[in-house]
PDB file of N, CA and C in Angstrom:
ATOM      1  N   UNK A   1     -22.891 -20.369 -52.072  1.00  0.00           N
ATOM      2  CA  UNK A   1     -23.320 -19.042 -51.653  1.00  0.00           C
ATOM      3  C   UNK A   1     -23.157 -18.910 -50.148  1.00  0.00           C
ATOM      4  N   UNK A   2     -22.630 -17.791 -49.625  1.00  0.00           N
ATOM      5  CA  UNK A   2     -22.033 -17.512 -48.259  1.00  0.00           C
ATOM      6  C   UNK A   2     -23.571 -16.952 -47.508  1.00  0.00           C
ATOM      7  N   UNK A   3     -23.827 -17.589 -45.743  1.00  0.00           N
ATOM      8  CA  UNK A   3     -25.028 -16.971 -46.224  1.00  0.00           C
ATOM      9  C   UNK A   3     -24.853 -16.024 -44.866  1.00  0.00           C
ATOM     10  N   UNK A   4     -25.839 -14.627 -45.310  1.00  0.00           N
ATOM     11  CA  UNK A   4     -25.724 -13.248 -44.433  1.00  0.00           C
ATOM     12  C   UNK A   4     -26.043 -13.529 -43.095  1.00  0.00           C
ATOM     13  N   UNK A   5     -24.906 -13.261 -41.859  1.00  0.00           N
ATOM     14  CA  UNK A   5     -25.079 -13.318 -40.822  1.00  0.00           C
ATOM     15  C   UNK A   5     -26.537 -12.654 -40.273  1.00  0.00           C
ATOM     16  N   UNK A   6     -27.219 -13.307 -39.343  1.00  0.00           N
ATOM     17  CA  UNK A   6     -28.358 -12.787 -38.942  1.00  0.00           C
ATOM     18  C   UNK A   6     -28.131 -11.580 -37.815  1.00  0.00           C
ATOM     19  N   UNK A   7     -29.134 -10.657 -37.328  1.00  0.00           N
ATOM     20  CA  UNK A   7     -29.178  -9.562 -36.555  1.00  0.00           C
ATOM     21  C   UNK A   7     -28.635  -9.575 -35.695  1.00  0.00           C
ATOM     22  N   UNK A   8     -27.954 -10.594 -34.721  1.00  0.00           N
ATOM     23  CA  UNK A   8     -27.107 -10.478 -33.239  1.00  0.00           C
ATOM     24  C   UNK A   8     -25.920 -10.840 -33.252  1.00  0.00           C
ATOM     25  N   UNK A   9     -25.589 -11.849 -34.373  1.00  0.00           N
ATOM     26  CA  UNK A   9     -24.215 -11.773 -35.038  1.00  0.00           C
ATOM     27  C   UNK A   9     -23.757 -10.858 -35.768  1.00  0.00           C
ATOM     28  N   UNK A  10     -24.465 -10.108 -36.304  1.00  0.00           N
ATOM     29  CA  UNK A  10     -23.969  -8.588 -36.897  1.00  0.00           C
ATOM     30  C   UNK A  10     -24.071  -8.003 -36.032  1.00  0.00           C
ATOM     31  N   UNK A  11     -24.840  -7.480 -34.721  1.00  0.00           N
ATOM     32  CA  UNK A  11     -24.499  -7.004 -33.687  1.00  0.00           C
ATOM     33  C   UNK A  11     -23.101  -6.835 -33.346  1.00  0.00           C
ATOM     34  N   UNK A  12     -22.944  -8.332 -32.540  1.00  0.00           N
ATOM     35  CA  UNK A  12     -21.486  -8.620 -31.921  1.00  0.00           C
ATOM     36  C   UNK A  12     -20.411  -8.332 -32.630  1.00  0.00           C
ATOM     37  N   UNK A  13     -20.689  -8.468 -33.668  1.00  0.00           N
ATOM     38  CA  UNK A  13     -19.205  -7.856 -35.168  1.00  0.00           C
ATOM     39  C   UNK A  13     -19.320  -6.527 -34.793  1.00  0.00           C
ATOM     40  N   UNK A  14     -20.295  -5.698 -35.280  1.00  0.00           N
ATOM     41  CA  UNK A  14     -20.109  -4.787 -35.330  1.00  0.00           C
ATOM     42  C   UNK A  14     -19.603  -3.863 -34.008  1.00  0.00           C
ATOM     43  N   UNK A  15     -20.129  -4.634 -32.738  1.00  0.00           N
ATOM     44  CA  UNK A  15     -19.338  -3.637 -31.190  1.00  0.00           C
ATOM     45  C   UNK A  15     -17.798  -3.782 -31.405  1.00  0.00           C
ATOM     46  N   UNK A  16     -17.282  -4.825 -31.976  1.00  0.00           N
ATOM     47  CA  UNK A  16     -15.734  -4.998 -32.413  1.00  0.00           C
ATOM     48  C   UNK A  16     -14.804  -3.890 -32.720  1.00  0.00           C
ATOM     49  N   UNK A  17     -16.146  -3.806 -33.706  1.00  0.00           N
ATOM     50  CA  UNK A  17     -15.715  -3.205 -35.375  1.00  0.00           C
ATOM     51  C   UNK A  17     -15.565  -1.727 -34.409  1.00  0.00           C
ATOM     52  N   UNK A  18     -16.148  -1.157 -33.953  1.00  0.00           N
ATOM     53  CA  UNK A  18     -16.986  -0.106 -33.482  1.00  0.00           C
ATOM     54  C   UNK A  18     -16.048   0.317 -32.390  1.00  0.00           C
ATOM     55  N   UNK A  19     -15.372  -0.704 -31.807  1.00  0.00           N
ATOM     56  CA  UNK A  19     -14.420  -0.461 -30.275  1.00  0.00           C
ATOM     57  C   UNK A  19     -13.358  -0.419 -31.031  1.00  0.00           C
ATOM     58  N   UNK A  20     -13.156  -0.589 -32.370  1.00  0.00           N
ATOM     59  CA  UNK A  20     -11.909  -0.494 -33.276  1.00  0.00           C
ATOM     60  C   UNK A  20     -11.211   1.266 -33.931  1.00  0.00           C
ATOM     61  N   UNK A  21     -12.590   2.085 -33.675  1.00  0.00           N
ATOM     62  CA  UNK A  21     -12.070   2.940 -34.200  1.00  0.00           C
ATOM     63  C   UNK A  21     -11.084   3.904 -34.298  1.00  0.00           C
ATOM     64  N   UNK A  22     -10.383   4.339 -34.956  1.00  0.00           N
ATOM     65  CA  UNK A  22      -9.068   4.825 -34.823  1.00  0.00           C
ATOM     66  C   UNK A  22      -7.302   3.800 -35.278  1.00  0.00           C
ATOM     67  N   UNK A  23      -7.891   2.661 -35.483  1.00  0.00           N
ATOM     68  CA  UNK A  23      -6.792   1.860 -35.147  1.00  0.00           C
ATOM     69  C   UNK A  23      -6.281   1.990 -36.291  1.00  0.00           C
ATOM     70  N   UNK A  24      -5.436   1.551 -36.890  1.00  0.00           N
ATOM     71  CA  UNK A  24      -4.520   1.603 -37.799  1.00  0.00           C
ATOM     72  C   UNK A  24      -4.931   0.177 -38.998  1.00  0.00           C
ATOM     73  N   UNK A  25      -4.510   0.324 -40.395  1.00  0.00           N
ATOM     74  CA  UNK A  25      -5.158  -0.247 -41.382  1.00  0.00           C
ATOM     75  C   UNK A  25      -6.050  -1.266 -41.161  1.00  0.00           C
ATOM     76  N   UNK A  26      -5.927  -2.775 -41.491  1.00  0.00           N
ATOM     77  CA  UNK A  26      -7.156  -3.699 -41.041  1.00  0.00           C
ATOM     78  C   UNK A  26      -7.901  -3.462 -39.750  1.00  0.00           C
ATOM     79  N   UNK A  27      -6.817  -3.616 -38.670  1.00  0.00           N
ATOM     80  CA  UNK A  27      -7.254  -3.376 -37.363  1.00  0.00           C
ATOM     81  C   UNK A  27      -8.952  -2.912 -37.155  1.00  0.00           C
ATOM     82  N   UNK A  28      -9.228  -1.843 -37.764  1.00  0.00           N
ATOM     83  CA  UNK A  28     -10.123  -0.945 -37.933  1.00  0.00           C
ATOM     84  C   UNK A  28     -11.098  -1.396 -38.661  1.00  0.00           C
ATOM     85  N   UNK A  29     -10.822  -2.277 -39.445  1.00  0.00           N
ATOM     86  CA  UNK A  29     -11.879  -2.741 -40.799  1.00  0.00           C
ATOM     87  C   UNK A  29     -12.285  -4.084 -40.663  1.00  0.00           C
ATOM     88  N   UNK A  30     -11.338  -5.164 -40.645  1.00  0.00           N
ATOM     89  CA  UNK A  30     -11.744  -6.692 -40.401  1.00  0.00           C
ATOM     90  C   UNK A  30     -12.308  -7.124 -39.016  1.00  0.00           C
ATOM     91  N   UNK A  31     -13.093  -7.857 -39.222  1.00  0.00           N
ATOM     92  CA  UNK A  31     -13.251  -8.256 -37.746  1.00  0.00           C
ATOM     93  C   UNK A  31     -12.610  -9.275 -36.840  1.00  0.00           C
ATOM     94  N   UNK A  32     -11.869  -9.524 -37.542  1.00  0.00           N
ATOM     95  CA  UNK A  32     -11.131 -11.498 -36.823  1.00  0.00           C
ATOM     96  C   UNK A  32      -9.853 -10.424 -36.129  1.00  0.00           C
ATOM     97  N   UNK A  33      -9.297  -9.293 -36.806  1.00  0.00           N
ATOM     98  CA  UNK A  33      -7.768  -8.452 -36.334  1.00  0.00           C
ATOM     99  C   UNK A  33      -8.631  -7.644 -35.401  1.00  0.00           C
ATOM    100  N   UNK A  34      -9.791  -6.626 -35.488  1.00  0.00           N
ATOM    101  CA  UNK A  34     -10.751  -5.758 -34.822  1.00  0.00           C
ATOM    102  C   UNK A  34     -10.583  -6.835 -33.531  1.00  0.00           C
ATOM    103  N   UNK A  35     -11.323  -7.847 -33.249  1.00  0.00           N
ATOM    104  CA  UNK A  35     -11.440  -8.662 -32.182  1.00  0.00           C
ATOM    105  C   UNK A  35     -10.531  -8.769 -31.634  1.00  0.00           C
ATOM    106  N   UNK A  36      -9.131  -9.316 -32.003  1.00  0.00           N
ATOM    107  CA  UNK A  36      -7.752  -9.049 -31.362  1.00  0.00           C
ATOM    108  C   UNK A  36      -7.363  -8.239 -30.829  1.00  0.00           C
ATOM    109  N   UNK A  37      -7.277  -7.307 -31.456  1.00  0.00           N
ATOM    110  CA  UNK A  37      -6.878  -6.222 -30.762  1.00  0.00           C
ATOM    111  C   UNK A  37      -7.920  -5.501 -29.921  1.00  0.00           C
ATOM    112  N   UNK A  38      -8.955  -5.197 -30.047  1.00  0.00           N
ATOM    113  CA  UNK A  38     -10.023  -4.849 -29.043  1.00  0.00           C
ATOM    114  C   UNK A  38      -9.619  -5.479 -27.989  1.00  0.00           C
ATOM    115  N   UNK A  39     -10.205  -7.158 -27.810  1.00  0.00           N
ATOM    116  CA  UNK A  39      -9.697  -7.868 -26.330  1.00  0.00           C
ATOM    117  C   UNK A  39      -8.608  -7.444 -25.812  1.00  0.00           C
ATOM    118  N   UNK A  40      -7.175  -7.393 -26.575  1.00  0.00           N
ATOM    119  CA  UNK A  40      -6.202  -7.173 -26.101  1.00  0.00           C
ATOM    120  C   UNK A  40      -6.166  -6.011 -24.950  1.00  0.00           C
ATOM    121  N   UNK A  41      -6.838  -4.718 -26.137  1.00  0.00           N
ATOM    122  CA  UNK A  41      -7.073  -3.643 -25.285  1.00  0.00           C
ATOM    123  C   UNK A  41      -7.689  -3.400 -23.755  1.00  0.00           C
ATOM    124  N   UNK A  42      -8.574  -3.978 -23.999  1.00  0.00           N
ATOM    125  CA  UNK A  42      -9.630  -4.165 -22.865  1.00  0.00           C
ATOM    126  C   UNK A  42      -8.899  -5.058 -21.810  1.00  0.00           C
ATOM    127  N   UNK A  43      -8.010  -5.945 -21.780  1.00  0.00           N
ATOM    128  CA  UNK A  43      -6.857  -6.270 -21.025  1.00  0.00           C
ATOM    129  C   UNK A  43      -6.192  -5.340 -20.485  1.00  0.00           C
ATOM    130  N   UNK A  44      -5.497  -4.617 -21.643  1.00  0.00           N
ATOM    131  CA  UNK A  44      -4.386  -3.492 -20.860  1.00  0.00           C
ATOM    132  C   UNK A  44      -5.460  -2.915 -19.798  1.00  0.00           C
ATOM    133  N   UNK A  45      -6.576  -2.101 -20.678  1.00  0.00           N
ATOM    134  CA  UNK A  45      -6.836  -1.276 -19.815  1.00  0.00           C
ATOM    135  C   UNK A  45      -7.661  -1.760 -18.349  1.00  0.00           C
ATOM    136  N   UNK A  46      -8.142  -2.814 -17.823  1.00  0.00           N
ATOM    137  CA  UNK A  46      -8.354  -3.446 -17.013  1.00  0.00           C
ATOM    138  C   UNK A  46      -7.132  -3.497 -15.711  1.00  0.00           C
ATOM    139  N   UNK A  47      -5.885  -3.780 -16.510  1.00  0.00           N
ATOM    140  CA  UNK A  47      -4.563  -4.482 -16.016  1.00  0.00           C
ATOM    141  C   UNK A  47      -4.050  -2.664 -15.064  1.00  0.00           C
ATOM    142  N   UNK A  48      -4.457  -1.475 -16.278  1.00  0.00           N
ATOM    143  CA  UNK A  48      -3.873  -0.493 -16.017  1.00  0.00           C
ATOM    144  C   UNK A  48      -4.560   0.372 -14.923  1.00  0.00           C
ATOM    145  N   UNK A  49      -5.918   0.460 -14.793  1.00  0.00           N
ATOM    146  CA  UNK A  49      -6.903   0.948 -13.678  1.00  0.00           C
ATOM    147  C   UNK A  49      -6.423   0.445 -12.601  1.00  0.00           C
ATOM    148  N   UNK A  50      -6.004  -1.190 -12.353  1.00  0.00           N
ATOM    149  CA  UNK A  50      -5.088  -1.135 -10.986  1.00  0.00           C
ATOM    150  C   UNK A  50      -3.850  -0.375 -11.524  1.00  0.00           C
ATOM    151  N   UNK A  51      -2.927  -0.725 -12.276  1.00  0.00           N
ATOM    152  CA  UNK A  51      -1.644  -0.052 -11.741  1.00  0.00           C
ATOM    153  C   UNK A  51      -1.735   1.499 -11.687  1.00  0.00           C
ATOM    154  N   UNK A  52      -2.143   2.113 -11.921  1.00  0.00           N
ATOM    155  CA  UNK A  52      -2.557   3.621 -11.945  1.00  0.00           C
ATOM    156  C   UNK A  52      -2.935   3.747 -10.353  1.00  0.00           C
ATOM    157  N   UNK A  53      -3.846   3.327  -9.435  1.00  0.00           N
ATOM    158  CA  UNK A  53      -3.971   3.270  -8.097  1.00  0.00           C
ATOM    159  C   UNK A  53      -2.686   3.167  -7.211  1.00  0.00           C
ATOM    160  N   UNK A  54      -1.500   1.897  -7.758  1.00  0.00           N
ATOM    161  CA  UNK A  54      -0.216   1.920  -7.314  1.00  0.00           C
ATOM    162  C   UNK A  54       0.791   2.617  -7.439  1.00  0.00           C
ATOM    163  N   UNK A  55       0.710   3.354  -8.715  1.00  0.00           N
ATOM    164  CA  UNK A  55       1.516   4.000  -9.433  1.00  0.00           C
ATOM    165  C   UNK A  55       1.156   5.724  -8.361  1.00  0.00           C
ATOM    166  N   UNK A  56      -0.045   6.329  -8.434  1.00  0.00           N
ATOM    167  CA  UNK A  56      -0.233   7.156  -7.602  1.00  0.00           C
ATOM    168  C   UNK A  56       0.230   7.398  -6.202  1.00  0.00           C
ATOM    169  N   UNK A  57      -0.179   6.184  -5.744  1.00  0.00           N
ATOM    170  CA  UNK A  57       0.197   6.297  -4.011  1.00  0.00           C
ATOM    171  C   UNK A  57       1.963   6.347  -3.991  1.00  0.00           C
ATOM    172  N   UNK A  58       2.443   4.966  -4.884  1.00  0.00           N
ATOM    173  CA  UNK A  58       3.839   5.743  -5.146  1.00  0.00           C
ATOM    174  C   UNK A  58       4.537   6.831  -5.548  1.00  0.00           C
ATOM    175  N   UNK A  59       3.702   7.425  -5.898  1.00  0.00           N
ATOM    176  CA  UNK A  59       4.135   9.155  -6.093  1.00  0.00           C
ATOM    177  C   UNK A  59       3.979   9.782  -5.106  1.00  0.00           C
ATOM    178  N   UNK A  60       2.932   9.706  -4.442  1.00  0.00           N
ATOM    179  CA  UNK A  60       2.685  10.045  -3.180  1.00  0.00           C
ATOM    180  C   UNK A  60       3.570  10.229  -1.568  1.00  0.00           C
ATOM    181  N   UNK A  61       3.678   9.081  -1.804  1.00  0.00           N
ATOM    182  CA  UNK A  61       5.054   8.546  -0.847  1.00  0.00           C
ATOM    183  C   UNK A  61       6.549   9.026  -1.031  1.00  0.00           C
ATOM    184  N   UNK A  62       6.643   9.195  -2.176  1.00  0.00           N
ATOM    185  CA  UNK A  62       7.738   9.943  -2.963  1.00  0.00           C
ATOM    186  C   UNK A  62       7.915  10.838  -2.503  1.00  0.00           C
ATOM    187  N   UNK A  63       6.516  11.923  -2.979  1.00  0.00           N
ATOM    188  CA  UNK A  63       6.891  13.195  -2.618  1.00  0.00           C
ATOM    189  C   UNK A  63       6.468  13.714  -1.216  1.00  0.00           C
ATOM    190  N   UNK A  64       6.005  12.953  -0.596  1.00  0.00           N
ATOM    191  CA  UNK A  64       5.581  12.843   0.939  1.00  0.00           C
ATOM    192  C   UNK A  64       7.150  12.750   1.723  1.00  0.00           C
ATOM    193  N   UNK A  65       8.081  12.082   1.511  1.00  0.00           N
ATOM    194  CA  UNK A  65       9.341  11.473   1.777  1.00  0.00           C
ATOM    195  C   UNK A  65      10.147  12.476   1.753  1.00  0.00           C
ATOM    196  N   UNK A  66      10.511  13.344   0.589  1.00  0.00           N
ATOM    197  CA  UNK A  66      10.914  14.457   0.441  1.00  0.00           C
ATOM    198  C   UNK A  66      10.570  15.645   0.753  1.00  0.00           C
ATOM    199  N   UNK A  67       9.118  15.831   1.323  1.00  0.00           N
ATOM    200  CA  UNK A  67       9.262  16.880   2.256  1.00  0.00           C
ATOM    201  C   UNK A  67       9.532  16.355   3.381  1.00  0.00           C
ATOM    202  N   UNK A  68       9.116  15.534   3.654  1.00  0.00           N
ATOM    203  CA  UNK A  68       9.878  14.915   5.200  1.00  0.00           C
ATOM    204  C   UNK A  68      10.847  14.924   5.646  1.00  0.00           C
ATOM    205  N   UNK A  69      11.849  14.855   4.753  1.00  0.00           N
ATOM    206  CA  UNK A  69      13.363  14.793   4.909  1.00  0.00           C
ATOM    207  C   UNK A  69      13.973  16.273   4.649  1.00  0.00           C
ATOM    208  N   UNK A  70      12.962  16.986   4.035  1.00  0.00           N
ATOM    209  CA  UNK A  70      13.302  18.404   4.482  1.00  0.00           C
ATOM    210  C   UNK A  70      13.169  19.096   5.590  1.00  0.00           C
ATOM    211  N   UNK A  71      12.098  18.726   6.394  1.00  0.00           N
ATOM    212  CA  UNK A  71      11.890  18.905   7.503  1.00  0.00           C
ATOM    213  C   UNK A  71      12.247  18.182   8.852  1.00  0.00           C
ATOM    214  N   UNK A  72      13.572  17.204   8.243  1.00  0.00           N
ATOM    215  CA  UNK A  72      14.495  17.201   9.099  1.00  0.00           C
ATOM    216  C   UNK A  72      14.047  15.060  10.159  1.00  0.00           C
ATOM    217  N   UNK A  73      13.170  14.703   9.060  1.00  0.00           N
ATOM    218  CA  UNK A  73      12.498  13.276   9.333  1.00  0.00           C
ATOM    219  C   UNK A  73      12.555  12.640   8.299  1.00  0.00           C
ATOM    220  N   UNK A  74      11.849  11.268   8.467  1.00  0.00           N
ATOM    221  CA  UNK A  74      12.028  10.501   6.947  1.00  0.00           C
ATOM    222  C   UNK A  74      10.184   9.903   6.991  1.00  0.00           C
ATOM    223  N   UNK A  75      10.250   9.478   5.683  1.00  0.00           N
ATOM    224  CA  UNK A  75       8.669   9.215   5.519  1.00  0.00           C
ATOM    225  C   UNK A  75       8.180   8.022   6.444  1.00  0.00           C
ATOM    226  N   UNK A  76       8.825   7.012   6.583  1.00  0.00           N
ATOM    227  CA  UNK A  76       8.421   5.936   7.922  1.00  0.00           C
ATOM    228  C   UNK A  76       8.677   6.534   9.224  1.00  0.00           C
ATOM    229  N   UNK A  77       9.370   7.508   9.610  1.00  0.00           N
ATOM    230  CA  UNK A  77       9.481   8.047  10.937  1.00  0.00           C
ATOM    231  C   UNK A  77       7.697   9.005  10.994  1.00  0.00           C
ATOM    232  N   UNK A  78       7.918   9.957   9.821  1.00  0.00           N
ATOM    233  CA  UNK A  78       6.613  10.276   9.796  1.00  0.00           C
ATOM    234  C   UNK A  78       5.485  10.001   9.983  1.00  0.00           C
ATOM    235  N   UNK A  79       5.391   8.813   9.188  1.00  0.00           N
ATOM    236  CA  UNK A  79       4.329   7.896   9.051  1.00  0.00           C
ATOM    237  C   UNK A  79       3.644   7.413  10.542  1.00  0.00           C
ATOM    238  N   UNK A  80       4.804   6.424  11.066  1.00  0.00           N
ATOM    239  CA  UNK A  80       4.678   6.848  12.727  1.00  0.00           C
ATOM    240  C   UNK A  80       3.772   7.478  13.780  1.00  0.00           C
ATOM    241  N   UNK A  81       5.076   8.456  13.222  1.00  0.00           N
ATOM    242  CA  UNK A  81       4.551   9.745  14.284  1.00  0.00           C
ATOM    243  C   UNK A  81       3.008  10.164  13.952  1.00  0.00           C
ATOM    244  N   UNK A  82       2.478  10.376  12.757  1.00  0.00           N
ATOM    245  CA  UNK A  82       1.124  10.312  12.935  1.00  0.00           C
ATOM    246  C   UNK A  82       0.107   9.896  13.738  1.00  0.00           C
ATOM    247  N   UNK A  83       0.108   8.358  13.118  1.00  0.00           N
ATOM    248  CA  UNK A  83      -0.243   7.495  13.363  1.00  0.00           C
ATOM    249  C   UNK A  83      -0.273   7.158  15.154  1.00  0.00           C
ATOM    250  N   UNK A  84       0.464   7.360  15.952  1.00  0.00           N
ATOM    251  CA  UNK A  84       0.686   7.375  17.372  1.00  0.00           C
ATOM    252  C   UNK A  84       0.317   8.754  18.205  1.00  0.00           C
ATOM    253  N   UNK A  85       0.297   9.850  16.714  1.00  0.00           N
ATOM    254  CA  UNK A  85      -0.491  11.173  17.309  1.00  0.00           C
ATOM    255  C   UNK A  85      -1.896  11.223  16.879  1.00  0.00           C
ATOM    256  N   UNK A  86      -2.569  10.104  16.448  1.00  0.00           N
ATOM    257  CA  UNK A  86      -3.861   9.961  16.327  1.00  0.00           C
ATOM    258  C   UNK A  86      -4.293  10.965  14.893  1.00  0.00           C
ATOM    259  N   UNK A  87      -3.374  11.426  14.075  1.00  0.00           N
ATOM    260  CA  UNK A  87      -3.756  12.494  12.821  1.00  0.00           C
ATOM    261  C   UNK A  87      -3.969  11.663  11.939  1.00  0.00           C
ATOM    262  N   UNK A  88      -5.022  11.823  11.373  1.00  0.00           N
ATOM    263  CA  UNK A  88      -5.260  11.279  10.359  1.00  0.00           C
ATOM    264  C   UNK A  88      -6.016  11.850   9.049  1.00  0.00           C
ATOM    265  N   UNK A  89      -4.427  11.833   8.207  1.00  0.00           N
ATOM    266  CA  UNK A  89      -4.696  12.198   6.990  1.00  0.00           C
ATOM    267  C   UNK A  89      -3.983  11.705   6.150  1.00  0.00           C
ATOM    268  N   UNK A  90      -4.627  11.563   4.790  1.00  0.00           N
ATOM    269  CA  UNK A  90      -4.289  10.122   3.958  1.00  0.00           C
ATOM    270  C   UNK A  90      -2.984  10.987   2.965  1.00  0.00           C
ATOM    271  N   UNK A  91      -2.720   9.795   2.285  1.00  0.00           N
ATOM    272  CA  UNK A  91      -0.888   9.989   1.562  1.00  0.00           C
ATOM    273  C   UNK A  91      -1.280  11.159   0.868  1.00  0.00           C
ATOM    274  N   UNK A  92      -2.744  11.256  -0.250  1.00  0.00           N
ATOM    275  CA  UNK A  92      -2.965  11.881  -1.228  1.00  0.00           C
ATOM    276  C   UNK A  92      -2.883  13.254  -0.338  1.00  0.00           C
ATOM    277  N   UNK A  93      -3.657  13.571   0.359  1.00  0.00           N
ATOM    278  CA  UNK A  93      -3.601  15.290   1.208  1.00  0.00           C
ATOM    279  C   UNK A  93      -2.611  15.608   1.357  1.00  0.00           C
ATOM    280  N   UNK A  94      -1.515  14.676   2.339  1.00  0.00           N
ATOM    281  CA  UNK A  94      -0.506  15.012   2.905  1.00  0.00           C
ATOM    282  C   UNK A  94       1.098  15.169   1.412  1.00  0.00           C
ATOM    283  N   UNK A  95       0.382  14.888   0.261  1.00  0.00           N
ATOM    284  CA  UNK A  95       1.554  15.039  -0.691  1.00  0.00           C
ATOM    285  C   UNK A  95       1.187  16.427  -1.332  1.00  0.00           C
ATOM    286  N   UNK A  96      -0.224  16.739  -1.738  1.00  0.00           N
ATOM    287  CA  UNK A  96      -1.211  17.893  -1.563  1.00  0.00           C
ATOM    288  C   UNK A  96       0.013  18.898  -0.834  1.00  0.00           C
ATOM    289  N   UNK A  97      -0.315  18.684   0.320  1.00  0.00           N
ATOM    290  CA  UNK A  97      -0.336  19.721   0.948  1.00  0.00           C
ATOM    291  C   UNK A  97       1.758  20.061   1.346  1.00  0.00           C
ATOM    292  N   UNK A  98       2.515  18.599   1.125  1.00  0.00           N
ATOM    293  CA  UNK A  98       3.944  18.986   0.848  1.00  0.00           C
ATOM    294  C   UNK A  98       3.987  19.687  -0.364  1.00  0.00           C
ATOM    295  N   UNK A  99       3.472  19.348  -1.522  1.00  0.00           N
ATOM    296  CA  UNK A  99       3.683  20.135  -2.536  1.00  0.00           C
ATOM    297  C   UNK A  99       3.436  21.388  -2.808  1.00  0.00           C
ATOM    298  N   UNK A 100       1.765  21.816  -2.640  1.00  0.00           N
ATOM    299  CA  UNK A 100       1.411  23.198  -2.659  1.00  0.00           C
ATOM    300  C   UNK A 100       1.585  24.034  -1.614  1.00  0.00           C
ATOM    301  N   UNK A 101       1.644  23.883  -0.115  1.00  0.00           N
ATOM    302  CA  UNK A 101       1.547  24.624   0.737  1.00  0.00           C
ATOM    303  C   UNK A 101       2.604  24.030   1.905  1.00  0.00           C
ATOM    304  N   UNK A 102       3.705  24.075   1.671  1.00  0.00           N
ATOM    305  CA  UNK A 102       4.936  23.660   2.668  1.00  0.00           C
ATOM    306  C   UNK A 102       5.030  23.735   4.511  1.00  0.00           C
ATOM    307  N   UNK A 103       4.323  25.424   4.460  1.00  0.00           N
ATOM    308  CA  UNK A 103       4.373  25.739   5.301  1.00  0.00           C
ATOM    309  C   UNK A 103       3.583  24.900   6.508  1.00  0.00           C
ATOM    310  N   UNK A 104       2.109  24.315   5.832  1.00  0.00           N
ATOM    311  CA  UNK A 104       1.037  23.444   6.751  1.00  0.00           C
ATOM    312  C   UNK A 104       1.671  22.087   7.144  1.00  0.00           C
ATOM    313  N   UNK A 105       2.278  22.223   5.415  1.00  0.00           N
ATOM    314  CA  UNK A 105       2.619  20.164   5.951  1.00  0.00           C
ATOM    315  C   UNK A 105       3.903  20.337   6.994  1.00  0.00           C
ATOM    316  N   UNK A 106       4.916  21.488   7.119  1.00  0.00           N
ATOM    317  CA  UNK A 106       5.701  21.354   8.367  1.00  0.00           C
ATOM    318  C   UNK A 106       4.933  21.587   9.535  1.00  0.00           C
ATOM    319  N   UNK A 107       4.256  22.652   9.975  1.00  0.00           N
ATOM    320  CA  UNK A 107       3.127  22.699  11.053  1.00  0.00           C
ATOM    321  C   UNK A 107       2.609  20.550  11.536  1.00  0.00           C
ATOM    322  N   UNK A 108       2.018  20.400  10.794  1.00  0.00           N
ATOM    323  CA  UNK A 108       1.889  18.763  10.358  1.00  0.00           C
ATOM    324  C   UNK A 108       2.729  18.041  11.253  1.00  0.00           C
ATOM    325  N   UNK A 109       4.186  18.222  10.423  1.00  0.00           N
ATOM    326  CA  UNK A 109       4.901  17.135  11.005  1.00  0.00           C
ATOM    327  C   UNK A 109       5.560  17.624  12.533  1.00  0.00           C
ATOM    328  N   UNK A 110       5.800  18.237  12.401  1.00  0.00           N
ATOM    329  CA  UNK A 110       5.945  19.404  13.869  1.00  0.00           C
ATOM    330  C   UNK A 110       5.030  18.505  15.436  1.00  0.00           C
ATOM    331  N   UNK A 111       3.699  18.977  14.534  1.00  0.00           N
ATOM    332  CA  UNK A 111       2.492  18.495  15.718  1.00  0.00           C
ATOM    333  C   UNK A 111       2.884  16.977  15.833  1.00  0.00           C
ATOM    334  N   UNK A 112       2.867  16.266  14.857  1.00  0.00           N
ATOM    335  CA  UNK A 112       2.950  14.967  14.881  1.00  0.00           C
ATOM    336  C   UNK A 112       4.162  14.215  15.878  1.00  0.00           C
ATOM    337  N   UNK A 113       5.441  15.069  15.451  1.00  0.00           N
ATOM    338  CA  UNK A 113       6.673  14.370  16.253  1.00  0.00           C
ATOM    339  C   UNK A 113       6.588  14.719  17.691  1.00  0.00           C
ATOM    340  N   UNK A 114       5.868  16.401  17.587  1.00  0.00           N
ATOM    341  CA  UNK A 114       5.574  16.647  19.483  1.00  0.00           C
ATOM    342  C   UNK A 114       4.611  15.761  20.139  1.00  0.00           C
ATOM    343  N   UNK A 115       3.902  15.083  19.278  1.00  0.00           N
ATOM    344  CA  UNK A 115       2.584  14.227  20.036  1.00  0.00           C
ATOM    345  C   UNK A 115       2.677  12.692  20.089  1.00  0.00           C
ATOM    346  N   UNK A 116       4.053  12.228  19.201  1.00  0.00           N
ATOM    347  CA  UNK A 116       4.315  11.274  19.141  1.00  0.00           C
ATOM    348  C   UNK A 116       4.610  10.364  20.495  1.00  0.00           C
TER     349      UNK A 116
END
């Protein structure tokens, strides 16, 4: 006779079981495949909260670069010129503000290369 797991071992099964939902046939139902793949998950998504931080600022820079080079500079000349004109505003604003409102981020780089 198999005997019934007690109250904190059915616990721990069941957060498995429970972080399983949605998954596709056993996955969802057993607990030894539930556990697998749960951990697994909880990996990616650990692994992915950093790359999502990298992945952003590289967009950033991207499109920071390309207005830059529309306005007749490149994103390390930019970068620079800030930086030596004492402005300080971070990648996320300054891609902000190339994207939605062109007109500020040239004003921007303008001030920046005259103060450089």
């Amino acid at each position: 006779m198999r005997a019934i797991p007690k109250v904190p071992a059915h616990r721990k099964r069941r957060k498995y079981v429970k972080a399983a939902k949605g998954f596709f046939g056993g996955r969802h139902r057993l607990y030894r495949t539930a556990r697998e793949v749960v951990e697994r998950a909880w990996q990616f998504q650990y692994e992915h909260r950093r790359l999502r931080k990298r992945d952003f600022r590289r967009l950033w820079i991207v499109r920071i670069n390309a207005a830059a080079r529309q306005n007749g500079t490149t994103y390390s000349r930019l970068m620079n010129a800030l930086k030596k004109a004492n402005i300080q505003i971070n990648r996320k604003m300054l891609a902000t503000l190339a994207v939605e409102d062109p007109a500020a981020f040239s004003k921007i780089v303008k001030t920046a290369l005259e103060n450089a």
